[in-house]
Protein backbone atom coordinates (compact mmCIF):
# COMPACT_ATOMS: atom_id res chain seq x y z
CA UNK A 1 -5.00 -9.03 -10.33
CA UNK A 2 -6.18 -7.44 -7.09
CA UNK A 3 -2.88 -5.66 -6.65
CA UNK A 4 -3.48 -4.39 -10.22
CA UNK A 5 -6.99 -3.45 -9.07
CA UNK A 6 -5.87 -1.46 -5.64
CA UNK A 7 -3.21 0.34 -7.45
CA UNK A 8 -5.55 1.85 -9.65
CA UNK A 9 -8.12 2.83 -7.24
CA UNK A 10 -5.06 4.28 -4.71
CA UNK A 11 -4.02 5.96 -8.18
CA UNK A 12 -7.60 7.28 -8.34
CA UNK A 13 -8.10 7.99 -5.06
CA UNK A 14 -4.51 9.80 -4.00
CA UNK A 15 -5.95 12.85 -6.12
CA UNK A 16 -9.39 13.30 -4.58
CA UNK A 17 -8.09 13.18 -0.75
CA UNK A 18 -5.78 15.84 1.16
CA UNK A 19 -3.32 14.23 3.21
CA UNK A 20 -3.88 15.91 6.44
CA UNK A 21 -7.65 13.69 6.42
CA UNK A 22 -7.74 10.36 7.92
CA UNK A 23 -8.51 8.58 4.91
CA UNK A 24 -6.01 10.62 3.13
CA UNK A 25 -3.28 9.76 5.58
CA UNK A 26 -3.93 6.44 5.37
CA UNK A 27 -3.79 6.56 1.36
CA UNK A 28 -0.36 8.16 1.36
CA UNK A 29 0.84 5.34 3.57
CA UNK A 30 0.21 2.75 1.59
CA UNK A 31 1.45 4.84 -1.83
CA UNK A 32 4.29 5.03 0.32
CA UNK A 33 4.67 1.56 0.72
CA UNK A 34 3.10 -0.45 -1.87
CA UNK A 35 6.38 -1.53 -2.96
CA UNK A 36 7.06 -3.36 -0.13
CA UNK A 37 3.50 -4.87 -0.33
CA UNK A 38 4.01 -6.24 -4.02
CA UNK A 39 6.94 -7.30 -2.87
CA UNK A 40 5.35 -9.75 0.12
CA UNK A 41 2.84 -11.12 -1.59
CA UNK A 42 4.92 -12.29 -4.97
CA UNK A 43 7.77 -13.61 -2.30
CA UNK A 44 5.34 -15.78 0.17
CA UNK A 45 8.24 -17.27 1.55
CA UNK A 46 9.10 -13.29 3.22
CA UNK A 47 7.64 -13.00 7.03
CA UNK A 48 5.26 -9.92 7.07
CA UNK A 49 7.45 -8.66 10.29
CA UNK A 50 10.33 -8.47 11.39
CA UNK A 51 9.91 -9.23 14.92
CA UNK A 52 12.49 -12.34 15.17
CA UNK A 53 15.15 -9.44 13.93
């Protein structure tokens, strides 16, 4: 459910923030890579690095 939750406030939020602010940079990166968040915390098994690579 929190997933759920910060995908609609990033979905909320991406609209009301340029992307050259520091907020707004940080909200593009993580629209940019909420995939790969979603995808860590339904697979708890994956390391959150890769640092042993």
């Amino acid at each position: 459910m929190a997933l759920t939750q910060l995908k609609s406030w990033l979905d909320k939020t991406q609209s009301q923030v340029t992307a050259q602010s520091p907020l707004g940079k940080a909200v593009y990166y993580l629209a940019n890579n909420r995939s790969r968040l979603e995808r860590y915390v339904e697979a708890g098994y994956l390391p959150i690095d890769n640092n042993a690579a």
